[in-house]
Protein backbone atom coordinates (compact mmCIF):
# COMPACT_ATOMS: atom_id res chain seq x y z
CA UNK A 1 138.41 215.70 25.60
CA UNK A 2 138.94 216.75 29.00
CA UNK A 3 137.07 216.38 32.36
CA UNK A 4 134.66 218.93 32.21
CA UNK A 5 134.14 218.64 28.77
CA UNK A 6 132.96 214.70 29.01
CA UNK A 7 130.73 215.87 32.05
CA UNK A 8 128.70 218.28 29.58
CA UNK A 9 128.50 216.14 26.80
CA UNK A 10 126.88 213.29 29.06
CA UNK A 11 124.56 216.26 30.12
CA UNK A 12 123.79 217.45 26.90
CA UNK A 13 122.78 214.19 25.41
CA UNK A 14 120.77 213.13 28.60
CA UNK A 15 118.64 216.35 28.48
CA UNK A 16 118.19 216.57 25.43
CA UNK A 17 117.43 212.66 25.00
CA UNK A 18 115.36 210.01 26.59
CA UNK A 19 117.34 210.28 29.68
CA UNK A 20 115.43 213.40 30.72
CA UNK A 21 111.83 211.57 30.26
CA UNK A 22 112.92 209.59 33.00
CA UNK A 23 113.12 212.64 35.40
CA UNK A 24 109.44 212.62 37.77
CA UNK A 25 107.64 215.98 36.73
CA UNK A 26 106.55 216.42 40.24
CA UNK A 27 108.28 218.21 42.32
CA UNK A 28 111.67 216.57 45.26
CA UNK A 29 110.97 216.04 48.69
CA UNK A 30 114.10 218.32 49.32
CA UNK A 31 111.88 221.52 47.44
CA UNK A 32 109.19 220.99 49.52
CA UNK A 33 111.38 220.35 52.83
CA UNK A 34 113.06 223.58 51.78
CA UNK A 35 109.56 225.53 51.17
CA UNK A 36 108.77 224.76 54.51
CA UNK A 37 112.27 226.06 55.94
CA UNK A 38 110.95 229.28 54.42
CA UNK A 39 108.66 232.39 56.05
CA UNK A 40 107.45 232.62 52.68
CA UNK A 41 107.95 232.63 48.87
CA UNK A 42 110.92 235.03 47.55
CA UNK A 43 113.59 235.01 45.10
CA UNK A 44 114.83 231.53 44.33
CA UNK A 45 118.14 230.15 42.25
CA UNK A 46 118.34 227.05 41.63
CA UNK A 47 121.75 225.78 40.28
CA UNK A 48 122.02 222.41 38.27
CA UNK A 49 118.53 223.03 37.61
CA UNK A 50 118.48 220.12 35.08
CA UNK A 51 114.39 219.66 33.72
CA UNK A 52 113.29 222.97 36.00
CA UNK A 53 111.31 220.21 37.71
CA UNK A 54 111.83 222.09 40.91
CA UNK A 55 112.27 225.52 39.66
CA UNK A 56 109.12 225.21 38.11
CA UNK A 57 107.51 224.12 41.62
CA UNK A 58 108.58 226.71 43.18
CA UNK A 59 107.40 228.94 40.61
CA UNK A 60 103.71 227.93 40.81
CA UNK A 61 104.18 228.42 44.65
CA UNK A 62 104.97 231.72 44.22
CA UNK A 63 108.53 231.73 44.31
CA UNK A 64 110.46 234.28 41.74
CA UNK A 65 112.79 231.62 40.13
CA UNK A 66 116.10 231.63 38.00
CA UNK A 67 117.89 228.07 36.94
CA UNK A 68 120.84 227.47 36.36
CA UNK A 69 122.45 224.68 34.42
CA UNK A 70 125.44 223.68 32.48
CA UNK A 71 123.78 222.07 29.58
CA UNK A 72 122.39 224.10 26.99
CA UNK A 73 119.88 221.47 26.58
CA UNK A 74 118.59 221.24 29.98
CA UNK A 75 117.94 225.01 29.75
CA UNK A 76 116.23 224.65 26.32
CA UNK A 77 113.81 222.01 28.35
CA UNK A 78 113.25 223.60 31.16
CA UNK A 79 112.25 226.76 29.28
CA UNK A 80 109.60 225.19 26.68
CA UNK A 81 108.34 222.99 30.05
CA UNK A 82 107.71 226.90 31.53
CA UNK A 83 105.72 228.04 28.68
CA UNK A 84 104.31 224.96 28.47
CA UNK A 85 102.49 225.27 32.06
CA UNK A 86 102.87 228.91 32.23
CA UNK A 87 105.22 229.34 34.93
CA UNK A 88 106.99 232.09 35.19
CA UNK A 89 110.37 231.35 35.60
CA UNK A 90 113.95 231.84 33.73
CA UNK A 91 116.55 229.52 32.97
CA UNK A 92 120.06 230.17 31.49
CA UNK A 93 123.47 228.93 31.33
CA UNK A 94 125.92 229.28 33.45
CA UNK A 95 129.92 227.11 33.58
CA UNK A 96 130.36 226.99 37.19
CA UNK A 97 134.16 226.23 35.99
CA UNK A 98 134.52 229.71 34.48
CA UNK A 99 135.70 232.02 37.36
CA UNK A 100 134.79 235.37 35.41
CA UNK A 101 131.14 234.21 34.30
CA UNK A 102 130.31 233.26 37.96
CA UNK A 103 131.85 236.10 39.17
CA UNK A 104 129.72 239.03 36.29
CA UNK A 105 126.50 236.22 37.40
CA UNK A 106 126.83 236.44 40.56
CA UNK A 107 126.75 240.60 40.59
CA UNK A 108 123.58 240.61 38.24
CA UNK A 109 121.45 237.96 40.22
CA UNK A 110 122.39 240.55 43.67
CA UNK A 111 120.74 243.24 41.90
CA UNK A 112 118.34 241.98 39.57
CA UNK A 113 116.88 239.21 41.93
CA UNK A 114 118.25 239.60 45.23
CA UNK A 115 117.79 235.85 45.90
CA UNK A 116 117.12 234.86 49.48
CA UNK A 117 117.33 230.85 48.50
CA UNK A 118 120.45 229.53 46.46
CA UNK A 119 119.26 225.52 45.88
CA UNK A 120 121.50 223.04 45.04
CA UNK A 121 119.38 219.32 44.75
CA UNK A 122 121.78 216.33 43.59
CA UNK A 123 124.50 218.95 42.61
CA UNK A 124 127.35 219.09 44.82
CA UNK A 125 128.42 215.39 44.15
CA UNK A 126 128.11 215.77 40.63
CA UNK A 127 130.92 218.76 40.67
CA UNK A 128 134.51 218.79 41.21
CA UNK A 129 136.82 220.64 43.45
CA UNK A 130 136.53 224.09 41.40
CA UNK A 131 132.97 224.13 40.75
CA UNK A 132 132.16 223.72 44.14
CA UNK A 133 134.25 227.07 45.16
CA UNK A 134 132.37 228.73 42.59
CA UNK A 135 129.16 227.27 43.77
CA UNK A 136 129.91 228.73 47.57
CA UNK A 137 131.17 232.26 45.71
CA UNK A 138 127.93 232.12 43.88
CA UNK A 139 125.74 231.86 47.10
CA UNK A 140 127.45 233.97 49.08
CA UNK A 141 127.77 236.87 46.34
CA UNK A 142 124.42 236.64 44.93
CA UNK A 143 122.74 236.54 47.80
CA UNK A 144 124.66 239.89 49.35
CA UNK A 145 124.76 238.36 53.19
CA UNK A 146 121.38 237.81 53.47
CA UNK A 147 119.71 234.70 52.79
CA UNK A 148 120.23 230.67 52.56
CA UNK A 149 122.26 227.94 50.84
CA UNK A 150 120.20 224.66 50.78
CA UNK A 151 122.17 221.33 49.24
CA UNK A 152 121.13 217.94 49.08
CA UNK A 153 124.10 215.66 47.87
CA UNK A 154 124.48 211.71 47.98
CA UNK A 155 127.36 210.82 49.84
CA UNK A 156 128.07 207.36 49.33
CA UNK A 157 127.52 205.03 45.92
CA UNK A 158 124.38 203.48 46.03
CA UNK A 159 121.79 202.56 43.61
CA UNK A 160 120.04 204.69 41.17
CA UNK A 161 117.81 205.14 38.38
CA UNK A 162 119.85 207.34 35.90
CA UNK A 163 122.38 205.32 34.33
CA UNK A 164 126.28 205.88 35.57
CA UNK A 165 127.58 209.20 34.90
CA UNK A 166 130.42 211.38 37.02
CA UNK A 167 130.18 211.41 40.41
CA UNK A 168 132.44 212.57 43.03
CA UNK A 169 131.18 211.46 46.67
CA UNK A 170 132.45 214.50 48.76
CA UNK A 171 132.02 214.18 52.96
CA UNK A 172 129.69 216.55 54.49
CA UNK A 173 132.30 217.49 56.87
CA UNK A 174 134.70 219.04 53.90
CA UNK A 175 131.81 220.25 52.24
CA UNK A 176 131.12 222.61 55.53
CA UNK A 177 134.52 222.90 56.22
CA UNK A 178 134.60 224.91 52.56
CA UNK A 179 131.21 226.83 53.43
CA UNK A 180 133.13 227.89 56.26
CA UNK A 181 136.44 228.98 54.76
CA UNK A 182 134.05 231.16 51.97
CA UNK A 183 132.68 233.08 55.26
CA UNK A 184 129.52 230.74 55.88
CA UNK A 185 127.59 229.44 58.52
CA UNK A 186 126.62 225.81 58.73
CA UNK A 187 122.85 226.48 60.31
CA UNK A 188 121.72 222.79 59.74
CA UNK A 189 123.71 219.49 58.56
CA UNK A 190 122.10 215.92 58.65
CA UNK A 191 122.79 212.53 56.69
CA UNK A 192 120.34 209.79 56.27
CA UNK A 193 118.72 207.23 53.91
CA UNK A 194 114.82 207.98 53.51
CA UNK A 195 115.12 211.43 52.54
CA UNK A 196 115.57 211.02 48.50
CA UNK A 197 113.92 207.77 48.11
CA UNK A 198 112.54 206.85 44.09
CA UNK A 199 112.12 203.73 42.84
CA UNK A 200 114.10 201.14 44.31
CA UNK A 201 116.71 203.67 44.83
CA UNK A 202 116.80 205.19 48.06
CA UNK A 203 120.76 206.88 48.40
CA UNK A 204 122.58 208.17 51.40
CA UNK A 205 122.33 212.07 51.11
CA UNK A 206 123.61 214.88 53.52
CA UNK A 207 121.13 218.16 53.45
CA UNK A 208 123.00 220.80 54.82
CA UNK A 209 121.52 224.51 55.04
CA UNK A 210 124.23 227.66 55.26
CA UNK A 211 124.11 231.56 55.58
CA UNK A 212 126.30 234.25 55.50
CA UNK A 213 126.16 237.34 57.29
């Protein structure tokens, strides 16, 4: 079994486990930080959407929503927890590690959603050097040049509540410095404790906000 491979199977047993009952219903800090970034509600994606916790947010705040994840299982979850509350909201699959699929869903969101947010919470550090390319073509190509990349990403090992799985701790400088070689704009970059706290876990996270124009 390779990389990638072991990544989705730890993904596809937590979300389709008792891991995922862990996950708060209600919604980040880093959603609402980003709803307040915005004039108001429009087309949202939210990639490594995991239980739609946020997605679904959004959704009730009038947001039009597509997730994203890797696990089938998350997607499965975060579907029944829409109809469950009547959101309205979508969720599918999508293997940031498959050039072609990123490249036919990046195309579809531009015309079928037109996203003006492309959200990324506890994502970037769980991807490696490939996924994240194809997370920055995503933005940049779904979003047609007109709209915002938010990420929130730890940055350092610290403690946490989920049990250990993959992570690759990537600086926030490289991470812009790739933003920036896709044709991006760093608009806002900051690194802090405080911002992510849960539990007794309260991680070192960068949020960083980019455009492209």
């Amino acid at each position: 079994m390779d990389d990638q491979q072991e990544h989705l199977a730890y993904w596809e047993s937590f979300y389709s486990g008792e891991g995922s009952q862990k996950v708060p219903d209600e919604p980040s800090a880093f959603a609402r930080w980003v709803a307040g970034r915005e004039a108001a509600p429009g087309p949202v994606v939210d990639v490594g959407t995991g239980t739609g916790r946020d997605a679904l947010w959004f959704g009730r705040e009038g947001y039009r929503v597509v997730g994203l994840d890797f696990a089938e299982s998350a997607v499965r979850l975060a579907t029944l927890h829409a109809e469950q509350q009547e959101v309205h909201a979508r969720f599918q699959r999508l293997d940031l590690y498959h050039d072609d699929e990123v490249a036919e869903l990046s195309a579809k969101l531009a015309t079928e959603l037109a996203p003006r947010v492309v959200y990324a919470r506890f994502f970037v550090h769980a991807l490696e050097d490939d996924g994240r390319r194809n997370l920055w073509q995503l933005a940049r190509e779904s979003m047609g040049g007109a709209g915002r990349l938010y990420l929130e990403f730890r940055v350092a090992r610290t403690e946490h509540e989920f049990g250990e799985h993959y992570r690759r701790f990537v600086a926030p400088e490289v991470v812009a410095a790739e933003i920036e070689d896709h044709g991006g704009t760093v608009e806002h970059r900051e690194v802090a404790t405080g911002l992510a706290v849960y539990k007794h876990a309260d991680p070192l996270v960068c949020r960083l906000v980019a455009s492209w124009a």
